[in-house]
Protein backbone atom coordinates (compact mmCIF):
# COMPACT_ATOMS: atom_id res chain seq x y z
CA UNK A 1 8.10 0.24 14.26
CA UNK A 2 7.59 3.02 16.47
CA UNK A 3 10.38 4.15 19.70
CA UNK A 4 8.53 2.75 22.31
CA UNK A 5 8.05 -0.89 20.55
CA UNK A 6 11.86 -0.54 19.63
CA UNK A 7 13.02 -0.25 22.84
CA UNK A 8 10.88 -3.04 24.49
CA UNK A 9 11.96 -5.17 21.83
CA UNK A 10 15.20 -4.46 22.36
CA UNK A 11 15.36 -4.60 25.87
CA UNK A 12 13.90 -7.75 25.88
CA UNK A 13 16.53 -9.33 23.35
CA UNK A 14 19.17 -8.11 25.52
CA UNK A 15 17.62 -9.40 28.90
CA UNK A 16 17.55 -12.59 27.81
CA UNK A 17 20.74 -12.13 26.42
CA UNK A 18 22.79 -10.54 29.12
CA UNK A 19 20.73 -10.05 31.79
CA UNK A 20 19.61 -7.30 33.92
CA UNK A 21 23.07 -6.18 35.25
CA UNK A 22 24.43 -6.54 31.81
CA UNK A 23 22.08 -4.62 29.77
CA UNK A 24 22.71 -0.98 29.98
CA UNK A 25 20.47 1.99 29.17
CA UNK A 26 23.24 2.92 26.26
CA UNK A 27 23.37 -0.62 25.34
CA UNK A 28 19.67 -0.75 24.98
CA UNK A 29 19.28 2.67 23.11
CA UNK A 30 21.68 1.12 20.63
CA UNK A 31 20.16 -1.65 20.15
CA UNK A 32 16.91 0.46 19.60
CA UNK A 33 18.69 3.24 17.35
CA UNK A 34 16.74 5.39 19.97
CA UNK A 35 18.59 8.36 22.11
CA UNK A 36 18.97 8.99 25.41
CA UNK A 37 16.22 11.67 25.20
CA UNK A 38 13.54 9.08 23.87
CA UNK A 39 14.12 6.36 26.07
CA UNK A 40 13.50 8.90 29.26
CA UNK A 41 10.63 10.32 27.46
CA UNK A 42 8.54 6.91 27.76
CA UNK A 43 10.11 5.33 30.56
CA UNK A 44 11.55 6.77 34.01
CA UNK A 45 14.40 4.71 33.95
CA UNK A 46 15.79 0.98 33.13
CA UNK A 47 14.05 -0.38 35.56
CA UNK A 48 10.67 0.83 33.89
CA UNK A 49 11.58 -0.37 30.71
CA UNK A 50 12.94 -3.70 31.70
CA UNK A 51 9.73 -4.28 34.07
CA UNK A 52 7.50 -3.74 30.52
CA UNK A 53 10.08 -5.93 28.10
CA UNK A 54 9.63 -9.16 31.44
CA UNK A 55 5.74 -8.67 31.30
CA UNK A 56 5.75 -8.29 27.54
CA UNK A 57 7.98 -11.78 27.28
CA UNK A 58 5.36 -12.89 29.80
CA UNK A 59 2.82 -12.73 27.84
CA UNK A 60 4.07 -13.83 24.76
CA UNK A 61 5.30 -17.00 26.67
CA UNK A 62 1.31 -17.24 27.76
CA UNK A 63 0.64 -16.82 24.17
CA UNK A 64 2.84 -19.59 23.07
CA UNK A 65 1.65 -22.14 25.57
CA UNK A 66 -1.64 -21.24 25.12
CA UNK A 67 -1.34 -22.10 21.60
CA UNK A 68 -0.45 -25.91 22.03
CA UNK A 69 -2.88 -26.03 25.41
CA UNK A 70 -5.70 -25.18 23.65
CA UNK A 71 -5.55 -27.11 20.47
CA UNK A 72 -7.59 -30.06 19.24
CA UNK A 73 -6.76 -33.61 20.80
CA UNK A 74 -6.89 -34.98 23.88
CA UNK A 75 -5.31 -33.48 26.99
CA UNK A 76 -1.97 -35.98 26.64
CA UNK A 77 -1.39 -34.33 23.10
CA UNK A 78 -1.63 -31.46 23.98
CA UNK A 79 0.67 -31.92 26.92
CA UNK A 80 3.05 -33.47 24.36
CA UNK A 81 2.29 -30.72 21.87
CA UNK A 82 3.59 -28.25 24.53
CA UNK A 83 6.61 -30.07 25.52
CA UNK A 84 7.80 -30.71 22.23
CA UNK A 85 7.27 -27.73 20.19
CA UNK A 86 10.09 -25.51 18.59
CA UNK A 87 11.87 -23.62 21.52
CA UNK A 88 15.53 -21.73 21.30
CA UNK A 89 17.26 -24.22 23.83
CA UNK A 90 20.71 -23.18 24.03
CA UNK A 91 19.29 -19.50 25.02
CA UNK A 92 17.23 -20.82 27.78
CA UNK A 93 13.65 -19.42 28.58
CA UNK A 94 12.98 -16.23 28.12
CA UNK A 95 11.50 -15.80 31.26
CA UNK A 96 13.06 -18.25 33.31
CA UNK A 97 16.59 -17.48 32.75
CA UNK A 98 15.63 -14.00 34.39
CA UNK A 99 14.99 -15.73 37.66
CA UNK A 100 18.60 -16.64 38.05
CA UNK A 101 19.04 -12.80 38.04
CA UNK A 102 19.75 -11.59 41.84
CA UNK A 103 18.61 -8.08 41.06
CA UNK A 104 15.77 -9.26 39.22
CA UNK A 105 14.52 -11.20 41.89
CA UNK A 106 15.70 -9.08 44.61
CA UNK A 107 13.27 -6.61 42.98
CA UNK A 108 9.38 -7.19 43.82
CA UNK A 109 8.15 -5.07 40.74
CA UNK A 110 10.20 -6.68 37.81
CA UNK A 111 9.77 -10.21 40.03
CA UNK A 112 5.94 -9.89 39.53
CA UNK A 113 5.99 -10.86 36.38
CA UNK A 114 7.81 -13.69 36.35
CA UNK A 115 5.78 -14.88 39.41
CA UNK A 116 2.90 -14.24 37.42
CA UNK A 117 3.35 -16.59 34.18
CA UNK A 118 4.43 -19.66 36.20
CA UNK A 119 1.77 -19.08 38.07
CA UNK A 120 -0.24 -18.66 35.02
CA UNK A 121 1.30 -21.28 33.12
CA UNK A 122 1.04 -24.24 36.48
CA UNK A 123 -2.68 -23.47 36.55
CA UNK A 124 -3.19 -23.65 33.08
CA UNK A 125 -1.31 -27.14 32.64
CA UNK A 126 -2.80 -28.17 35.77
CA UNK A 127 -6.52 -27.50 34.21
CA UNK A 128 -5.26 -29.70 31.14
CA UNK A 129 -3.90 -32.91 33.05
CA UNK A 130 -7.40 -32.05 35.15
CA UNK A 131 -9.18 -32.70 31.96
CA UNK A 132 -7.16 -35.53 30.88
CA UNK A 133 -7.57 -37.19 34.77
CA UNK A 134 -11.40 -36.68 34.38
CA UNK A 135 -11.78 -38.17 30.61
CA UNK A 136 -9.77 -41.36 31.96
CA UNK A 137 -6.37 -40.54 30.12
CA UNK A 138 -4.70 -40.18 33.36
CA UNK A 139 -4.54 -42.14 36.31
CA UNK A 140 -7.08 -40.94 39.23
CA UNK A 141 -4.35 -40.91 41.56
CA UNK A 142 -2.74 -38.16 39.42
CA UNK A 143 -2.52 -34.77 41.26
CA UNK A 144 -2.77 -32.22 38.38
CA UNK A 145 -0.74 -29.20 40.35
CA UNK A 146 1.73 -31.73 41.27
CA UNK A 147 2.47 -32.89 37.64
CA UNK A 148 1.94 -28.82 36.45
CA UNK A 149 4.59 -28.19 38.70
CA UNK A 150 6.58 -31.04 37.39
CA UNK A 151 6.12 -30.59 33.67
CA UNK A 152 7.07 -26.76 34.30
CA UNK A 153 10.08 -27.84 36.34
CA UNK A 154 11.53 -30.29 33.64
CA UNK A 155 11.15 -27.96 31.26
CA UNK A 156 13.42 -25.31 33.26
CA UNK A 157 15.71 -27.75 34.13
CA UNK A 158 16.32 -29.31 30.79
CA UNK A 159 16.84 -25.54 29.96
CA UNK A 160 19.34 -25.33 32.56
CA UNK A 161 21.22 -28.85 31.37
CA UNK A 162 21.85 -28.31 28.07
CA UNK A 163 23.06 -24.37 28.27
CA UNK A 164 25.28 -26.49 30.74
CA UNK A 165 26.40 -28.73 27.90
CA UNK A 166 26.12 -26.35 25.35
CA UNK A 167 23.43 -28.97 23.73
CA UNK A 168 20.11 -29.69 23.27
CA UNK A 169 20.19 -33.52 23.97
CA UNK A 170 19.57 -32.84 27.69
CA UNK A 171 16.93 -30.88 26.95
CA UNK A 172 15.19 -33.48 24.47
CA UNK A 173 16.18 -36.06 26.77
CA UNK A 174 14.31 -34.41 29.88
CA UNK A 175 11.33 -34.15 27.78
CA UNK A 176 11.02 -37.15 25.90
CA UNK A 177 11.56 -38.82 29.58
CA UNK A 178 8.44 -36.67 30.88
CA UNK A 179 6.63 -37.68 28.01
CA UNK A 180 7.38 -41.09 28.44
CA UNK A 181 6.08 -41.25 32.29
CA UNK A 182 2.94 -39.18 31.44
CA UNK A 183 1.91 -41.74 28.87
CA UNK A 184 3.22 -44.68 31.27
């Protein structure tokens, strides 16, 4: 693996680990095995680096969701498909524990990104419940950015409960509860 792929690697493990205050250029060329010298070769600075590790987590999250909202069945399983597939709980999302990071957010450039897949990933549920509403699997009264927004939200949240607990029943409770009023 070359330097560069190293250290985005790396500096995404250790945002989503730590955070941005907690992840340090040394900790990050350790965790790399990349010096000082490298790391300023290909990027300016942390901020660089961590603003290319957030898009590159971005986009993998895209990737991922993509994955389940584009697969064979109706638009309810793959709603369900989404909701219920394998996901490290107790870390908490990749992307969305980085909006709980004040200098993260406070920043517009490595904000963007996160902006950008929620955004991404509420239009691209919202375009699935759309299909369901229009084949008859969902009520007509549905709003499909309304329950986009809500399907993303419970899945934060349900994040955010079971770090809480330190366990992933809140998690699988949250979903299996959104499940159960989509199919309602």
């Amino acid at each position: 693996m070359e330097t560069v792929e190293r250290l985005i690697r790396s500096t995404q493990e250790l945002l989503w680990e730590r955070g941005y205050v907690g992840t340090s250029p040394k900790a990050i060329q350790a965790a790399a095995g990349a010096g000082q010298g490298s790391m300023y070769h290909h990027f300016s600075g942390k901020a660089e680096l961590a603003k290319a590790a957030i898009e590159r987590s971005g986009t993998e999250l895209r990737a991922a969701a993509e994955e389940q909202l584009s697969a064979p069945g109706t638009a309810g399983d793959r709603i369900a498909g989404y909701l219920s597939r394998e996901r490290e709980v107790l870390r908490g999302c990749r992307v969305g524990r980085l909006t709980a990071d004040p200098d993260v957010v406070a920043d517009p450039e490595l904000r963007a990104p996160l902006d950008e897949t929620f955004t991404w990933l509420r239009t691209r549920l919202a375009e699935v419940v759309a299909e369901g509403k229009q084949n008859g699997e969902f009520a007509a009264t549905i709003d499909p950015e309304r329950l986009a927004a809500t399907i993303a939200a419970v899945l934060q949240g349900g994040y955010v409960l079971a770090r809480a607990a330190q366990s992933t029943e809140p998690f699988e409770q949250a979903v299996q509860g959104l499940l159960e009023l989509i199919e309602a």
